[in-house]
Protein backbone atom coordinates (compact mmCIF):
# COMPACT_ATOMS: atom_id res chain seq x y z
CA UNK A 1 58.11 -75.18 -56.22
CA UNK A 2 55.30 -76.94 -57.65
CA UNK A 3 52.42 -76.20 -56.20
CA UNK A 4 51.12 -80.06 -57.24
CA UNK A 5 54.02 -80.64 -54.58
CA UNK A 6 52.90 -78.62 -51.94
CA UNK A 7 49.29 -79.99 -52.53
CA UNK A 8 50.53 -83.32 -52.52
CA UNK A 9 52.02 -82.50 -49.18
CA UNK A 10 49.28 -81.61 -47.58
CA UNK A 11 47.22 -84.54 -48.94
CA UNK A 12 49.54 -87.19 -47.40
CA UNK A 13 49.80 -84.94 -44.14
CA UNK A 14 45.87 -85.14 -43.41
CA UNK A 15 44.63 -82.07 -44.95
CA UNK A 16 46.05 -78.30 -44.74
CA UNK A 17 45.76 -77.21 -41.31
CA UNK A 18 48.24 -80.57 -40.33
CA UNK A 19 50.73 -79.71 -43.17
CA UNK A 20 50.68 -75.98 -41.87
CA UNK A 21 52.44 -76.99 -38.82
CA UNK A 22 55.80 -77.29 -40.62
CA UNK A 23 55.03 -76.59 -44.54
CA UNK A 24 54.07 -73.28 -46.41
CA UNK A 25 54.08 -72.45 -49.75
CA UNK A 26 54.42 -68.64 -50.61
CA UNK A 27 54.03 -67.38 -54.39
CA UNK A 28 56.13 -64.80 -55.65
CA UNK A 29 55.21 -63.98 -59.30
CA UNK A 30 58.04 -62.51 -61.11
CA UNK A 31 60.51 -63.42 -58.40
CA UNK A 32 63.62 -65.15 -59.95
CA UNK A 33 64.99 -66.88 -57.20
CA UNK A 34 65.36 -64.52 -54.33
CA UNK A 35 67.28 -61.68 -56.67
CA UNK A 36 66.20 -58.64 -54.88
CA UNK A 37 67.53 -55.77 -57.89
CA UNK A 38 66.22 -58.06 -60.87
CA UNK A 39 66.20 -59.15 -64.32
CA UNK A 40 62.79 -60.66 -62.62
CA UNK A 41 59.51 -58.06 -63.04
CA UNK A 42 58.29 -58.84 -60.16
CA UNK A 43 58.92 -58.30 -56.48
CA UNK A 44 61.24 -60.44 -54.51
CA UNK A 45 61.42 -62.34 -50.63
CA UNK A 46 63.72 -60.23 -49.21
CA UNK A 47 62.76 -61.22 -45.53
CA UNK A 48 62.01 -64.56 -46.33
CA UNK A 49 65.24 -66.07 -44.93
CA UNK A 50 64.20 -63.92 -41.25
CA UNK A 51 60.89 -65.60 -41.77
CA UNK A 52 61.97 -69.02 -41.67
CA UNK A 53 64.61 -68.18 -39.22
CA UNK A 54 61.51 -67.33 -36.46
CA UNK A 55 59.68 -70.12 -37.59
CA UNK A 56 62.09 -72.45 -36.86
CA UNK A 57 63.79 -71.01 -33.72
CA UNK A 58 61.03 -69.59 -32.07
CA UNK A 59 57.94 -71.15 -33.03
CA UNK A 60 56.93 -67.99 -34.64
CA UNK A 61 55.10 -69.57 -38.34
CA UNK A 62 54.71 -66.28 -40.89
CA UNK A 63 50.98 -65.61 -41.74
CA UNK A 64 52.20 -63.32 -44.63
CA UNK A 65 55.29 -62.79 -45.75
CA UNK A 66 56.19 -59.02 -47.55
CA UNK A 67 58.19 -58.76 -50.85
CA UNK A 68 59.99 -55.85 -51.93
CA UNK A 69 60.74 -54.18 -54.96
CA UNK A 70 64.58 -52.61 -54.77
CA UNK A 71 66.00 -50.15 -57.43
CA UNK A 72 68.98 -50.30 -57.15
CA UNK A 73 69.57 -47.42 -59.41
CA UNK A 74 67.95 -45.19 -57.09
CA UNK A 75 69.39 -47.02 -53.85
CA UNK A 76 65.66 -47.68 -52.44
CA UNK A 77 62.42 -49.53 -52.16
CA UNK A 78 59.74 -48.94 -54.54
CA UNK A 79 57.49 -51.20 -54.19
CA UNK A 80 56.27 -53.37 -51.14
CA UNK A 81 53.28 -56.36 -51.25
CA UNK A 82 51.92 -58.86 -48.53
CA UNK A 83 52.05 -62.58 -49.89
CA UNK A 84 50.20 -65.16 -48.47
CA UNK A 85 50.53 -68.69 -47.98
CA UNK A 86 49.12 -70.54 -50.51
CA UNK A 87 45.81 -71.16 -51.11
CA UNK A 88 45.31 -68.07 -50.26
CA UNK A 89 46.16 -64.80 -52.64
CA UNK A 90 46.66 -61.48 -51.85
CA UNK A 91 44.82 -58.26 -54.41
CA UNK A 92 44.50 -55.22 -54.27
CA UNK A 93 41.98 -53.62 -52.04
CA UNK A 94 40.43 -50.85 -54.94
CA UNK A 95 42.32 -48.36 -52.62
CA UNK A 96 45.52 -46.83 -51.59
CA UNK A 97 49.00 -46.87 -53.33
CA UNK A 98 49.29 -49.71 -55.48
CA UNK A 99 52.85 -49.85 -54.73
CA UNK A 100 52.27 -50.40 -50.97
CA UNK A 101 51.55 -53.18 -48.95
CA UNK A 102 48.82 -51.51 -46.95
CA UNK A 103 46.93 -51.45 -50.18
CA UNK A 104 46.40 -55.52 -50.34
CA UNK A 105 44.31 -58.03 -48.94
CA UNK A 106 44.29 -61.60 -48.33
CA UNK A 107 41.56 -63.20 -50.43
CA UNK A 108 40.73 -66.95 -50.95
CA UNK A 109 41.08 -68.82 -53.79
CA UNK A 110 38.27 -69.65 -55.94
């Protein structure tokens, strides 16, 4: 998705916090549509369906959202990373695993 769209969206819904009720936008980088073992290099939404599940059946909206590297090679996980919803992006805290979650912050965009 565009994220012209999604800003768009938010304009005609009186401003972000309105448009937050029932709209989210979530970046991925690298992500090629939801394929959790690749060709994409990045990490994918592989509890993004669940998310949107409890948003929409029990009121419960996702703050963050965390996307998963799976090697399928070696049958496992690799890597994990908090995304959140845009504007907001997520980096890396200068500590920690860079292949964990734990390791990342929410930051705001410039």
């Amino acid at each position: 998705m565009a994220t012209s769209y999604f800003e768009e969206v938010v304009e005609k819904s009186g401003g972000l916090e309105a448009a937050s009720e029932f709209f989210r936008l979530f970046h991925s980088a690298g992500d090629i549509h939801g394929s959790c073992t690749g060709p994409g290099p990045g990490l994918t939404l592989a509890d993004g369906t669940m998310a949107l599940i409890r948003w929409v059946e029990h009121d419960e909206a996702p703050q963050e959202l965390i996307a998963e590297r799976f090697d399928a090679q070696a049958g496992q996980v690799v890597a994990t990373r908090p995304l959140f919803s845009y504007p907001s992006v997520t980096v890396y805290s200068g500590s920690g695993d860079p292949a964990e979650a734990a390791s990342y912050v929410r930051a705001e965009r410039n």
